[in-house]
C-alpha atoms as a PDB file:
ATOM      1  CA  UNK A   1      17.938   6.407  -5.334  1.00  0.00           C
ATOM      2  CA  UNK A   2      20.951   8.324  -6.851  1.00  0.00           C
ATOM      3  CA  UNK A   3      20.738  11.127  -4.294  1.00  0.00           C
ATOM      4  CA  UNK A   4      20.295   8.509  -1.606  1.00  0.00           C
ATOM      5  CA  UNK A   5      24.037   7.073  -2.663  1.00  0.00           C
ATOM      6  CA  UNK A   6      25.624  10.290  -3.477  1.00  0.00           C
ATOM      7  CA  UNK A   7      24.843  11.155   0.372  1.00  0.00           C
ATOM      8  CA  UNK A   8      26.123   7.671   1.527  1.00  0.00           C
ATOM      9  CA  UNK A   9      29.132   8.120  -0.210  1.00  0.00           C
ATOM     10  CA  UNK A  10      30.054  11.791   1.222  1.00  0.00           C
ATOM     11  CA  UNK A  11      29.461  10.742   4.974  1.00  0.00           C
ATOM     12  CA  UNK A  12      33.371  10.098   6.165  1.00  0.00           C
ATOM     13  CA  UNK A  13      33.732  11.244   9.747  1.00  0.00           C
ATOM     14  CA  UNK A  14      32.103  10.195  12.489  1.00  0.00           C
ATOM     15  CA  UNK A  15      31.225  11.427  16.143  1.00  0.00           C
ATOM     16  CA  UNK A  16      34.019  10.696  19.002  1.00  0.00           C
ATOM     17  CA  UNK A  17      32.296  10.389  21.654  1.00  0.00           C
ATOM     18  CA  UNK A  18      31.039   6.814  23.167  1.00  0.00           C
ATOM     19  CA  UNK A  19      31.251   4.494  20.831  1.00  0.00           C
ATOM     20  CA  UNK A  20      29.096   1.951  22.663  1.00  0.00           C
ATOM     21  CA  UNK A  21      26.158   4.588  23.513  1.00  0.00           C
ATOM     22  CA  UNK A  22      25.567   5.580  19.735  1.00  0.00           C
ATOM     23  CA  UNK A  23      23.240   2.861  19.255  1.00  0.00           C
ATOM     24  CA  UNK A  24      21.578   1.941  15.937  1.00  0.00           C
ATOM     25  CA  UNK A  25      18.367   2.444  16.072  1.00  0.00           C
ATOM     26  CA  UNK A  26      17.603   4.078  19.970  1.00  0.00           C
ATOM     27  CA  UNK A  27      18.164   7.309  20.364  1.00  0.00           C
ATOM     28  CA  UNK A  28      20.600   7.492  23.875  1.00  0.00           C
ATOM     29  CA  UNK A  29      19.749  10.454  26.444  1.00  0.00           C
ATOM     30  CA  UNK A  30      22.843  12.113  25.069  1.00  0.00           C
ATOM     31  CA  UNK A  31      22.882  15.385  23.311  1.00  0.00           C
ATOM     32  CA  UNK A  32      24.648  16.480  20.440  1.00  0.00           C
ATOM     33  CA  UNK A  33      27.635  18.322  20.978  1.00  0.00           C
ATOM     34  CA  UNK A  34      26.445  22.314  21.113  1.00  0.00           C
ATOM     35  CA  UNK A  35      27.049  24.098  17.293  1.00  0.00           C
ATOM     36  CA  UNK A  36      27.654  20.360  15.810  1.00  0.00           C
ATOM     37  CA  UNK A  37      25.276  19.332  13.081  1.00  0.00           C
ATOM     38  CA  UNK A  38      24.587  15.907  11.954  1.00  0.00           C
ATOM     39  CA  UNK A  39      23.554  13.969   9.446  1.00  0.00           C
ATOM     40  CA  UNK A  40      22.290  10.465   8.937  1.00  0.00           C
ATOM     41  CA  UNK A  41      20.784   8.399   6.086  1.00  0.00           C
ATOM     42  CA  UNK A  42      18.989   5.188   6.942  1.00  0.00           C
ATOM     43  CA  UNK A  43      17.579   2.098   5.174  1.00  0.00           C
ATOM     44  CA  UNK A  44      14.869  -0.404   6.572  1.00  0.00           C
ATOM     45  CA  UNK A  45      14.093  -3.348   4.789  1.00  0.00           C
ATOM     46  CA  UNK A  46      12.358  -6.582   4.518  1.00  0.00           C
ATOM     47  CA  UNK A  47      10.403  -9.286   2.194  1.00  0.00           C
ATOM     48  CA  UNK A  48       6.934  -8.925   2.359  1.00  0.00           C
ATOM     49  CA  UNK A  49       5.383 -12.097   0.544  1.00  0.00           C
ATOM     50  CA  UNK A  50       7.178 -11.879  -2.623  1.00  0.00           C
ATOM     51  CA  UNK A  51       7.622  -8.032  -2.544  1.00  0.00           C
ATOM     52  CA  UNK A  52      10.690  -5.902  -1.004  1.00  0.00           C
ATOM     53  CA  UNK A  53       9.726  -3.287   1.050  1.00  0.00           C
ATOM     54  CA  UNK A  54      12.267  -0.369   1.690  1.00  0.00           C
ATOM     55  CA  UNK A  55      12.015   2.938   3.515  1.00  0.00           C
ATOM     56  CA  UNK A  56      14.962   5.425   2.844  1.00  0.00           C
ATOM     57  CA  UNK A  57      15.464   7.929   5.368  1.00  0.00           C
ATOM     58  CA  UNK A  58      17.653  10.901   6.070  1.00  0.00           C
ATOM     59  CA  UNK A  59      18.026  13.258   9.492  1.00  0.00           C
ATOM     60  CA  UNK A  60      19.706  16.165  10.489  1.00  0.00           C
ATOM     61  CA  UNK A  61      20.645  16.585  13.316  1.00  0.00           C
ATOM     62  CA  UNK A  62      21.906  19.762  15.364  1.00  0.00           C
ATOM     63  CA  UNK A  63      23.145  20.614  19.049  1.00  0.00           C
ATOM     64  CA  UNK A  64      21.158  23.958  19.897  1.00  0.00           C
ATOM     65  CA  UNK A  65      22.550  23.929  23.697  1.00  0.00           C
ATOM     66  CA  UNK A  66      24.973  21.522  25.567  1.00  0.00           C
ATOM     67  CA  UNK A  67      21.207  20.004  26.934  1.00  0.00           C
ATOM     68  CA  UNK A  68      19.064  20.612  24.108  1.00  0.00           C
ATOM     69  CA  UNK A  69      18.996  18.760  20.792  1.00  0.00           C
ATOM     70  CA  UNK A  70      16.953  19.334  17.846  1.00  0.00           C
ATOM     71  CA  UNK A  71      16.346  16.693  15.025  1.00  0.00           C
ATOM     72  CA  UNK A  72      14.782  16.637  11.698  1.00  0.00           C
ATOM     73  CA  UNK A  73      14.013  13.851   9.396  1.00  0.00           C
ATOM     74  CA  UNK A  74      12.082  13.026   6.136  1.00  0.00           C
ATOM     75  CA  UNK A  75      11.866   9.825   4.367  1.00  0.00           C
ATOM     76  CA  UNK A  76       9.856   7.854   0.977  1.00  0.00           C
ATOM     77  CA  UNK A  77       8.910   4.053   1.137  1.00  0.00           C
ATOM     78  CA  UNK A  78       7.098   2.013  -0.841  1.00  0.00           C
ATOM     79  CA  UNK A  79       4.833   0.626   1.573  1.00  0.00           C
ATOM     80  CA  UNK A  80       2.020   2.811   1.029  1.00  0.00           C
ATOM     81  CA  UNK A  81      -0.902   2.305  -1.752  1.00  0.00           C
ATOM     82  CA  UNK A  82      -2.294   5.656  -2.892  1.00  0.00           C
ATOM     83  CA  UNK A  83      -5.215   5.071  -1.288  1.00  0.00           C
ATOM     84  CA  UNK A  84      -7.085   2.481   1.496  1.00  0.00           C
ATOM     85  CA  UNK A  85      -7.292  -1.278   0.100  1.00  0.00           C
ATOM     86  CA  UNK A  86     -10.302  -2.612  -1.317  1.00  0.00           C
ATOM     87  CA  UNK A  87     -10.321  -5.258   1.355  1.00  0.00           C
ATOM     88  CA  UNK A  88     -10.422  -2.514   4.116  1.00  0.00           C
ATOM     89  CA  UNK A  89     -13.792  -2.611   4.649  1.00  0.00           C
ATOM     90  CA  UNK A  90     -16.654  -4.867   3.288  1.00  0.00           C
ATOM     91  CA  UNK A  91     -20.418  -4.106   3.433  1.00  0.00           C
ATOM     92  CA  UNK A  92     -24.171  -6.305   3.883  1.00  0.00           C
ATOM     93  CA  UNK A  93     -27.564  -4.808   3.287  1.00  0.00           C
ATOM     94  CA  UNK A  94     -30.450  -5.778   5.615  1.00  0.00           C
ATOM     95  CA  UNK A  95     -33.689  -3.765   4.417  1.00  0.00           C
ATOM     96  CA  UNK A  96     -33.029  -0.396   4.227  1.00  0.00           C
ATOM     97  CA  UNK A  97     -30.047  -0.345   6.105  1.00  0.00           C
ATOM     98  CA  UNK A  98     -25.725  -0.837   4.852  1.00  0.00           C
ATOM     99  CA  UNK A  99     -24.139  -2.978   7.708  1.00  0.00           C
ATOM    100  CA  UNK A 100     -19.935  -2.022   7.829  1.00  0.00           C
ATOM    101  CA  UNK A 101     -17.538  -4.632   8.643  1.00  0.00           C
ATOM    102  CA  UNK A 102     -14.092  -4.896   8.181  1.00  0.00           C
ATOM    103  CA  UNK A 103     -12.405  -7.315   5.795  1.00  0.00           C
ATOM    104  CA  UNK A 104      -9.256  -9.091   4.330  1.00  0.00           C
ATOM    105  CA  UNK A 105      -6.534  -6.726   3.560  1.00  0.00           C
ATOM    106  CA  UNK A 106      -4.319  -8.549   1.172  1.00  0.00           C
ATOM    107  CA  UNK A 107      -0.304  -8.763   1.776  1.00  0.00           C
ATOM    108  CA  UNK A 108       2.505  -8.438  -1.048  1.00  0.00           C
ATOM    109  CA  UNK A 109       0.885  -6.106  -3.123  1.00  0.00           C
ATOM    110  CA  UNK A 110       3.115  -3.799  -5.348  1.00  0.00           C
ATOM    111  CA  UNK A 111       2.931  -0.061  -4.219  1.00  0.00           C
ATOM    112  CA  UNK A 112       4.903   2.442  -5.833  1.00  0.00           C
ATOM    113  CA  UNK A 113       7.583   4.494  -3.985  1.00  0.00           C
ATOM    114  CA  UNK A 114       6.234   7.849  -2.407  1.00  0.00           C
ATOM    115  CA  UNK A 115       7.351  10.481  -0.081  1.00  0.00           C
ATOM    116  CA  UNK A 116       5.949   9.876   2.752  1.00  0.00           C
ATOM    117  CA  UNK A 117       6.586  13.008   5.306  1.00  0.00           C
ATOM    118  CA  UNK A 118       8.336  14.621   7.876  1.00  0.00           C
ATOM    119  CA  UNK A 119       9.623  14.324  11.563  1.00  0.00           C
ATOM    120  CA  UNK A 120      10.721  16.878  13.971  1.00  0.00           C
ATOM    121  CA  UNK A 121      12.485  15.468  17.140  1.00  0.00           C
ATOM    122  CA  UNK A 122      13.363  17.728  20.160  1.00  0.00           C
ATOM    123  CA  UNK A 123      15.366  16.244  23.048  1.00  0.00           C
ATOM    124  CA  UNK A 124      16.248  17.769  26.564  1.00  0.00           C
ATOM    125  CA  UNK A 125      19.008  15.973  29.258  1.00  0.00           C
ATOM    126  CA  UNK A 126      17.627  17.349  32.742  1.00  0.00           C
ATOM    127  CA  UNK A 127      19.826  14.492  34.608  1.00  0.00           C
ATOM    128  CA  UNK A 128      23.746  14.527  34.342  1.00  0.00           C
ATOM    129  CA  UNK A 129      25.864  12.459  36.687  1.00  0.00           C
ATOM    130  CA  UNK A 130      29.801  11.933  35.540  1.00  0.00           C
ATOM    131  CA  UNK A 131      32.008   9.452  37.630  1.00  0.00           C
ATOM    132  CA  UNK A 132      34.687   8.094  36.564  1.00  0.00           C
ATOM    133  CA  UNK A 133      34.625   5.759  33.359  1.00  0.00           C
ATOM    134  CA  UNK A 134      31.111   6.161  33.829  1.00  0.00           C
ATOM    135  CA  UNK A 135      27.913   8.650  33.436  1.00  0.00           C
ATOM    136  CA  UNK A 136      24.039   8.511  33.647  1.00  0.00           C
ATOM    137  CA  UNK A 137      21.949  10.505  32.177  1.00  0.00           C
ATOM    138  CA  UNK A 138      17.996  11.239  31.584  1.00  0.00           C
ATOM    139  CA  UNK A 139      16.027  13.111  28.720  1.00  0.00           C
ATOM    140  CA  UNK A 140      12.741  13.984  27.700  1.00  0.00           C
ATOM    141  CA  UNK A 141      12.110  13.993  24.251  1.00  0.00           C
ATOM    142  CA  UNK A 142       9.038  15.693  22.361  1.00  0.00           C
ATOM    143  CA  UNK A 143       8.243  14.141  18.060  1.00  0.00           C
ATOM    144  CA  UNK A 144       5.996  15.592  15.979  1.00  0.00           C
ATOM    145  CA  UNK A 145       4.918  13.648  12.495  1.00  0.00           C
ATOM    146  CA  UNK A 146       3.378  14.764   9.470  1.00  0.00           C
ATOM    147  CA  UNK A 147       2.403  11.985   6.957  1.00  0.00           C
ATOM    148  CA  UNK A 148      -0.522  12.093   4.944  1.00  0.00           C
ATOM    149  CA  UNK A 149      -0.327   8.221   3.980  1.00  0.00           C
ATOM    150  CA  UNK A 150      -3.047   5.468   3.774  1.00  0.00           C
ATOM    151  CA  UNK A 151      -1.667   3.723   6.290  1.00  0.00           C
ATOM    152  CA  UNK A 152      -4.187   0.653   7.278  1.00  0.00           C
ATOM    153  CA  UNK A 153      -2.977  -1.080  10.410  1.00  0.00           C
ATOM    154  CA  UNK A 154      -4.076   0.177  13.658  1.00  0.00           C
ATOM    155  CA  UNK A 155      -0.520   0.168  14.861  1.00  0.00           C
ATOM    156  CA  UNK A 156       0.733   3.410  14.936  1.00  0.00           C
ATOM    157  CA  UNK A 157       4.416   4.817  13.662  1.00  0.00           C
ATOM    158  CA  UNK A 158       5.582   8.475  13.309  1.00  0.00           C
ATOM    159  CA  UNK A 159       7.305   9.697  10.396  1.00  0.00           C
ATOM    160  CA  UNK A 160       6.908   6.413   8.481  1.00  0.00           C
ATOM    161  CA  UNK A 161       3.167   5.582   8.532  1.00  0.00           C
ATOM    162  CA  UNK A 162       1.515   8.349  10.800  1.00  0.00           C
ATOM    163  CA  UNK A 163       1.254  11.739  11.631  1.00  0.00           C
ATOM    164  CA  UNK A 164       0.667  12.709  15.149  1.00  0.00           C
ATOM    165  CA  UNK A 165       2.621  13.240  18.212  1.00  0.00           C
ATOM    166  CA  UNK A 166       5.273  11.422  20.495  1.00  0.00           C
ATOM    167  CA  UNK A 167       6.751  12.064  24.010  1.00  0.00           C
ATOM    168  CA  UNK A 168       8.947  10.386  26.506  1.00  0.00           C
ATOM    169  CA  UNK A 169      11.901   9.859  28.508  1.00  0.00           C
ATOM    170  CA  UNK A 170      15.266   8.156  27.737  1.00  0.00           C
ATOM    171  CA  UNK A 171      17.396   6.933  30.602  1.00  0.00           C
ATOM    172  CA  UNK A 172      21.343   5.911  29.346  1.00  0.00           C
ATOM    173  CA  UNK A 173      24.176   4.236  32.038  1.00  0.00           C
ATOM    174  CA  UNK A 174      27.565   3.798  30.365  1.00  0.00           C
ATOM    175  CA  UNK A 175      30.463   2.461  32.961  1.00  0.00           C
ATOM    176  CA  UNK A 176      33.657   1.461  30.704  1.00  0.00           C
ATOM    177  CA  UNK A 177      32.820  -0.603  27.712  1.00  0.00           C
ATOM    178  CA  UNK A 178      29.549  -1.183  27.950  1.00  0.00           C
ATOM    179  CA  UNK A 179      26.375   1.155  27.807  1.00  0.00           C
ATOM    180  CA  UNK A 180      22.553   0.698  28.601  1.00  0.00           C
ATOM    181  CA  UNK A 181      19.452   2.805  27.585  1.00  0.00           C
ATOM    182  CA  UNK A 182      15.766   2.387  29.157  1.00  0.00           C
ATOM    183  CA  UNK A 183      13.384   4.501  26.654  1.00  0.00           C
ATOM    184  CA  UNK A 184       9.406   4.608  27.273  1.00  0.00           C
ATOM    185  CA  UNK A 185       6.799   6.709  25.626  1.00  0.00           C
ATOM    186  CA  UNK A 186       3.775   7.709  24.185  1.00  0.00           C
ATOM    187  CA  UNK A 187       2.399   7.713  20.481  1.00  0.00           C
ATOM    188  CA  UNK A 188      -0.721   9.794  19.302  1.00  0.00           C
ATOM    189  CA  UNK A 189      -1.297   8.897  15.948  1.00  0.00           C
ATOM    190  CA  UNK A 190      -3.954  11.697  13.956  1.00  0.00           C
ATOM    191  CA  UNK A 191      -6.871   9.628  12.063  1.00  0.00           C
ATOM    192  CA  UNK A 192      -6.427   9.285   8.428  1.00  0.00           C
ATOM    193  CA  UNK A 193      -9.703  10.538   6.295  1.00  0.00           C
ATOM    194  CA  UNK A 194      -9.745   9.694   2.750  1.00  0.00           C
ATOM    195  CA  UNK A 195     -11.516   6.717   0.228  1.00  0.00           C
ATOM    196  CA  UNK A 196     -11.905   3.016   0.625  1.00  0.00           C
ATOM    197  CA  UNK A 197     -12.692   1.096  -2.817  1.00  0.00           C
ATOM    198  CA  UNK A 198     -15.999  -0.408  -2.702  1.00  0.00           C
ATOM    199  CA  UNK A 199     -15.263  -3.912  -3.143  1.00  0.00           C
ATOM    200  CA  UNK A 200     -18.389  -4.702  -5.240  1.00  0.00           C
ATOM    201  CA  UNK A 201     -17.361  -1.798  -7.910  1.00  0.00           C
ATOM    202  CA  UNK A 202     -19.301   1.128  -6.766  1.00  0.00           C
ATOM    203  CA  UNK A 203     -17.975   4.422  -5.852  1.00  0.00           C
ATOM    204  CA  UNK A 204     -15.096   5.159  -3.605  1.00  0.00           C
ATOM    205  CA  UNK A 205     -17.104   5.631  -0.326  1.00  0.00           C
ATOM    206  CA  UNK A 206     -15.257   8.421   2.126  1.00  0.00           C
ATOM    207  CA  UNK A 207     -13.561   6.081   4.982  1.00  0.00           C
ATOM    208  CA  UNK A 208     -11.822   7.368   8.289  1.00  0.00           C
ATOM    209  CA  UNK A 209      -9.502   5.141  10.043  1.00  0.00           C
ATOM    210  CA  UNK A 210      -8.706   6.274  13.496  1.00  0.00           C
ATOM    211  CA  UNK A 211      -5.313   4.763  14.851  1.00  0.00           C
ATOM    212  CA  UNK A 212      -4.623   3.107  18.353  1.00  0.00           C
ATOM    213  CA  UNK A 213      -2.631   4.961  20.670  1.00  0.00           C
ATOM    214  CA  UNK A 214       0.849   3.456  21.884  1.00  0.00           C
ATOM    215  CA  UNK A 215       3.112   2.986  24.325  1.00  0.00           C
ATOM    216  CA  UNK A 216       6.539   1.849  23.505  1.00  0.00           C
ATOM    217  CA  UNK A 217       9.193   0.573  25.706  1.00  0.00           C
ATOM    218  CA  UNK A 218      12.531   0.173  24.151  1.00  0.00           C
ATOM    219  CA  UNK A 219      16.240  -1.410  25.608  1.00  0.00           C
ATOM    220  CA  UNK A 220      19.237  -1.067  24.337  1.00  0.00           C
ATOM    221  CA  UNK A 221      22.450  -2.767  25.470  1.00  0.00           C
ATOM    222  CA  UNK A 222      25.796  -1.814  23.838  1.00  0.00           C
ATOM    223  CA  UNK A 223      28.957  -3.205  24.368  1.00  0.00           C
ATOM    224  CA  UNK A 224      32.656  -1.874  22.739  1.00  0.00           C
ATOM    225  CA  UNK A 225      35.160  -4.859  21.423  1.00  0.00           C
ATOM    226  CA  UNK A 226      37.565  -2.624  20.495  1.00  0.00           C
ATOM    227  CA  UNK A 227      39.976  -1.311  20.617  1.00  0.00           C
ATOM    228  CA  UNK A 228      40.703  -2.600  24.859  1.00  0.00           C
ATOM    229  CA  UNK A 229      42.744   0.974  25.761  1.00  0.00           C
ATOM    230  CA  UNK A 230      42.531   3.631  22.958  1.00  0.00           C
ATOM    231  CA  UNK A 231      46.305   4.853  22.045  1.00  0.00           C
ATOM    232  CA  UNK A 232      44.810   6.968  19.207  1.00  0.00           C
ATOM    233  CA  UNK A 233      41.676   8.277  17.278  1.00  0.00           C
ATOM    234  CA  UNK A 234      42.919   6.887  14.243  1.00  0.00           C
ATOM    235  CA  UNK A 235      41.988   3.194  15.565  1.00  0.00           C
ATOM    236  CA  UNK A 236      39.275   1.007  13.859  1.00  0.00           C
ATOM    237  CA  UNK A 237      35.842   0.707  17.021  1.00  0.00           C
ATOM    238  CA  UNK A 238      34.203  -2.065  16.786  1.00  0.00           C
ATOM    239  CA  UNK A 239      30.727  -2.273  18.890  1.00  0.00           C
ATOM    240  CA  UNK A 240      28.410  -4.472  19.364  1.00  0.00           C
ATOM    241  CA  UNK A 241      24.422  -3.861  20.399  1.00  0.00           C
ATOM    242  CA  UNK A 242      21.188  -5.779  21.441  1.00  0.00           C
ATOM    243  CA  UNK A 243      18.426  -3.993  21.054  1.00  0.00           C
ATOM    244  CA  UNK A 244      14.280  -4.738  22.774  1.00  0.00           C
ATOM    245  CA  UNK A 245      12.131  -2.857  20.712  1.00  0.00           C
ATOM    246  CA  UNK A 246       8.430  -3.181  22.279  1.00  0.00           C
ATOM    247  CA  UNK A 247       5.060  -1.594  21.465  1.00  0.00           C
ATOM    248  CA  UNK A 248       1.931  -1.761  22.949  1.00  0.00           C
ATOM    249  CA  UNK A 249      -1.108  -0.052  21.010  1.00  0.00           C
ATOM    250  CA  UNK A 250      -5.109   0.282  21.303  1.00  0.00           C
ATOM    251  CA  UNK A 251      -7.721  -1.438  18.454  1.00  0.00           C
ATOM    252  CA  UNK A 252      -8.605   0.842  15.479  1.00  0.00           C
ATOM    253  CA  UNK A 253     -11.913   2.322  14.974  1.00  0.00           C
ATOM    254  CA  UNK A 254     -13.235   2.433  11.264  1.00  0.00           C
ATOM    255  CA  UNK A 255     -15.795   4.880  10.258  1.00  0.00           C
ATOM    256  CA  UNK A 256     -16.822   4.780   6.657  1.00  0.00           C
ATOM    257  CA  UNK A 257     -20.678   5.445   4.672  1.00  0.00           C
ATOM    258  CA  UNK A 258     -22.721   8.635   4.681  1.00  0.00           C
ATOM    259  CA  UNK A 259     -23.692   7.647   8.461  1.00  0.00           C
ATOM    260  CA  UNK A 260     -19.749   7.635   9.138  1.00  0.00           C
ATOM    261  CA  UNK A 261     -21.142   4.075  11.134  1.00  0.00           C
ATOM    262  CA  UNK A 262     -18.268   2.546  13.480  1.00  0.00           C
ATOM    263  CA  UNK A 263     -16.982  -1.385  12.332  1.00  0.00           C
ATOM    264  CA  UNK A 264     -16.733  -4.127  13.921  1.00  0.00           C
ATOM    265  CA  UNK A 265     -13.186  -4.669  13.930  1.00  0.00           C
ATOM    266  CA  UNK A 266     -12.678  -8.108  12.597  1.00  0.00           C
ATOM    267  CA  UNK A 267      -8.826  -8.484  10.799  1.00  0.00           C
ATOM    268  CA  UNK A 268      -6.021  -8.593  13.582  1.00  0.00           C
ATOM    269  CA  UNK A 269      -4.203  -5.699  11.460  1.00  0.00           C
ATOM    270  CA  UNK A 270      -6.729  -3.882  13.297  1.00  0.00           C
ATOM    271  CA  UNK A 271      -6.922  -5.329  16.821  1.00  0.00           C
ATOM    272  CA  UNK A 272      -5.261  -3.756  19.757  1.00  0.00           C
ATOM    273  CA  UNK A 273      -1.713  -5.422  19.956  1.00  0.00           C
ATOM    274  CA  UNK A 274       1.892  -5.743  21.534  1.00  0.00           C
ATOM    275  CA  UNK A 275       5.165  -7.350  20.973  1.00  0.00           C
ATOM    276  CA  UNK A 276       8.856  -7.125  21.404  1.00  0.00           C
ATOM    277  CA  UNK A 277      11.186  -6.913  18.802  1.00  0.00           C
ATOM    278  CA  UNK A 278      14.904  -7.888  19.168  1.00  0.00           C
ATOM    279  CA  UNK A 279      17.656  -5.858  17.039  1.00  0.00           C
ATOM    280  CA  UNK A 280      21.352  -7.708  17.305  1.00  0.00           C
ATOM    281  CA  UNK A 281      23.816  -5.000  15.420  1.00  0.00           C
ATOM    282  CA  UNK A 282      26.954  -4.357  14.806  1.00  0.00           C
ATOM    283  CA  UNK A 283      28.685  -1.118  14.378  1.00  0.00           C
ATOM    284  CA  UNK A 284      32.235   0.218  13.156  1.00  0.00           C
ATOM    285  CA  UNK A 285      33.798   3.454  13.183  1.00  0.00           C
ATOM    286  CA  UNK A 286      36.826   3.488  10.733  1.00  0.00           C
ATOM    287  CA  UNK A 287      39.518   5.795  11.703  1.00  0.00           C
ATOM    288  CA  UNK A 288      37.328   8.247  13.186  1.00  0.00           C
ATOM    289  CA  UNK A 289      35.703   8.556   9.483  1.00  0.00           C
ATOM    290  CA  UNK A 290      33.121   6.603   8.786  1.00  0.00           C
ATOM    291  CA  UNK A 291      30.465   5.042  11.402  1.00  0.00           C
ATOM    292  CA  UNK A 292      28.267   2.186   9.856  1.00  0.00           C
ATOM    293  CA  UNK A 293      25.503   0.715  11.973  1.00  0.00           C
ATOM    294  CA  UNK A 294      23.517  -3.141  10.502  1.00  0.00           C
ATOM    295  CA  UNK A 295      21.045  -4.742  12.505  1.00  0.00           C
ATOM    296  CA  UNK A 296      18.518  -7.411  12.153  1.00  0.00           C
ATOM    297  CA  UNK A 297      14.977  -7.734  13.736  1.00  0.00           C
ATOM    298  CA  UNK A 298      13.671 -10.831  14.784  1.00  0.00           C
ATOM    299  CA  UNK A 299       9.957 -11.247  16.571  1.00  0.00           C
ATOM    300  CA  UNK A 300      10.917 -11.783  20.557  1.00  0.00           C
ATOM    301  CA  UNK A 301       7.157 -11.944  22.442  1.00  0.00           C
ATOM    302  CA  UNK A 302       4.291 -11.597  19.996  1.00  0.00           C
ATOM    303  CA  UNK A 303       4.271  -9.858  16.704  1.00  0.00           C
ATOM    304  CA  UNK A 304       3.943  -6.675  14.765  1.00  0.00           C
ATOM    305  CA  UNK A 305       1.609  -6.793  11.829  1.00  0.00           C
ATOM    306  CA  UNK A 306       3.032  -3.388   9.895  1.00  0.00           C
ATOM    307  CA  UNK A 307       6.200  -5.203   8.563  1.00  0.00           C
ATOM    308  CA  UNK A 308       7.564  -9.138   7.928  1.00  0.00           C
ATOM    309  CA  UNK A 309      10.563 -10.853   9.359  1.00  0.00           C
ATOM    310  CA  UNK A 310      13.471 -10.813   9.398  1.00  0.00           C
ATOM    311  CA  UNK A 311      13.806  -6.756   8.961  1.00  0.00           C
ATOM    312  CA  UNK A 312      17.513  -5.185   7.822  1.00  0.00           C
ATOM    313  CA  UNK A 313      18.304  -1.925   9.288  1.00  0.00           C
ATOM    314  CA  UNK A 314      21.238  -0.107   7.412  1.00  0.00           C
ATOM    315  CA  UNK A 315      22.690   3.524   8.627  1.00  0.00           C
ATOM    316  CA  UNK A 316      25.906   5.710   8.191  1.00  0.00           C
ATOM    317  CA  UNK A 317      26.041   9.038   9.751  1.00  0.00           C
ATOM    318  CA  UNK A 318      28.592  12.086   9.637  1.00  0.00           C
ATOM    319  CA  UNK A 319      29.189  15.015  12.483  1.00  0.00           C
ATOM    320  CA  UNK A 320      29.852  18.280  11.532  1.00  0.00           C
ATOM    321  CA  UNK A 321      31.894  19.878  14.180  1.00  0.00           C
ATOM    322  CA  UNK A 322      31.393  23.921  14.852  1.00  0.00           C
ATOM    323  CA  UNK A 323      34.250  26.008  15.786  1.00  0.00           C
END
């Protein structure tokens, strides 16, 4: 937690270019500036039953060619337990033979922080059209996750929960003061093999929990208050953003027992889901110093089971300019 302040504290400059397209949590089809390295810190937070859940983030970021970006992040959380919950899975004998079924995973339980992994995030713009006051632009981005958590919802999320791999394309149209990004993807989570408490007090019995894909399709509106006409860099931006964060994802497959026997899937943390998500933020960059981005995430159409409402999102980031 120290570290995690210390690295708030030193972040005091901030990117110039448009304010409105540096949304908080989307990722525009803008590059970073060639030679210009970047760094971010990021909290996520909500109330789950009568425990907080945080995950503390940090990514650097760095401009390898004026079209090619490269991005690295790693982050610890607390909303992991060591290992898959004893309500996971529950089991019936008929004759000779174990029957699997899935169970009740209880919410709020306390789970100590842990790291959970890392991210690596490569983005290309092949689509660059500049009028004037204007610009659109498309990317293709390529993510690759390592995490080696017990994550036990079928819903799939890199870096944070899952490791695995991500791909898509970002679209971004900014005309004056206001800005617009269309993202759509892929997620390929990797199964997670570990232990499952037996919840009649036997042994740990080997379980693997194979994620659903997912397809995620993300919008982004931002929109600069001010200042109306810039005179200098040394004015005060003030942005604000709407953000549609939606997720579409396939119904978990649980294989646990010496037969490795498929469940029935039973518990809707395990069901094949989607929702939409809506982020309001706001966003200031003092004196071309300091950019801080605060949103909050409200269910819009259906529901994510892997976090509670309403969710906090908290970042400040710093450019490094090369010569």
């Amino acid at each position: 937690m120290k570290i995690y302040i210390c690295l708030i504290l030193y972040f005091f400059t901030a990117t110039s270019i448009d304010a409105q397209e540096l949304y908080p949590i989307c990722e525009p089809a803008s590059n970073v500036p060639k030679g210009t390295l970047g760094v971010r810190v990021f909290d996520e937070s909500y109330k789950e039953v009568s425990i907080y859940r945080h995950m503390f983030g940090i990514k650097l970021m760095y401009g390898l060619t004026p079209k090619l970006s490269i991005y690295v992040s790693a982050c610890m959380s607390n909303h992991h337990s060591p290992v898959l919950p004893v309500g996971l899975t529950t089991h019936t004998h008929s004759g000779n033979k174990t029957i699997y079924t899935t169970g009740n995973i209880t919410r709020g339980v306390q789970y100590p922080y842990e790291f959970n992994g890392d991210d690596l995030y490569i983005k290309y713009r092949f689509v660059t059209s500049d009028g004037q006051n204007s610009h659109f632009r498309m990317a293709a981005y390529g993510e690759l996750s390592y995490v080696n958590e017990a994550h036990d919802e079928t819903e799939p999320t890199l870096l944070d929960d899952n490791s695995g791999f991500g791909a898509g394309i970002i679209t971004t149209y900014l005309i004056h003061h206001f800005a617009a990004t269309f993202t759509t993807g892929i997620v390929l989570p990797v199964a997670y093999n570990g232990y499952a408490p037996d919840p009649y007090g036997g042994a740990d019995v080997a379980t693997k929990l194979v994620y659903g894909n997912a397809v995620i399709y993300n919008l982004s509106f931002g929109y600069l208050l001010y200042p109306r006409h810039y005179k200098n860099y040394s004015q005060t931006n003030w942005n604000v953003y709407i953000e549609f964060m939606g997720k579409s994802y396939g119904e978990a497959k649980v294989y646990q027992g010496p037969q490795m026997v498929s469940s029935p899937i039973l518990t809707p943390l395990l069901q094949a889901g989607n929702y939409i998500e809506i982020y309001p933020g706001i966003q200031c960059i003092i004196k071309s110093d300091l950019r801080i981005d605060f949103s909050i995430g409200y269910p819009f159409l259906g529901t994510s089971y892997v976090r509670f409402y309403p969710v906090y999102m908290f970042g400040i980031q710093r450019y490094f300019y090369g010569k």
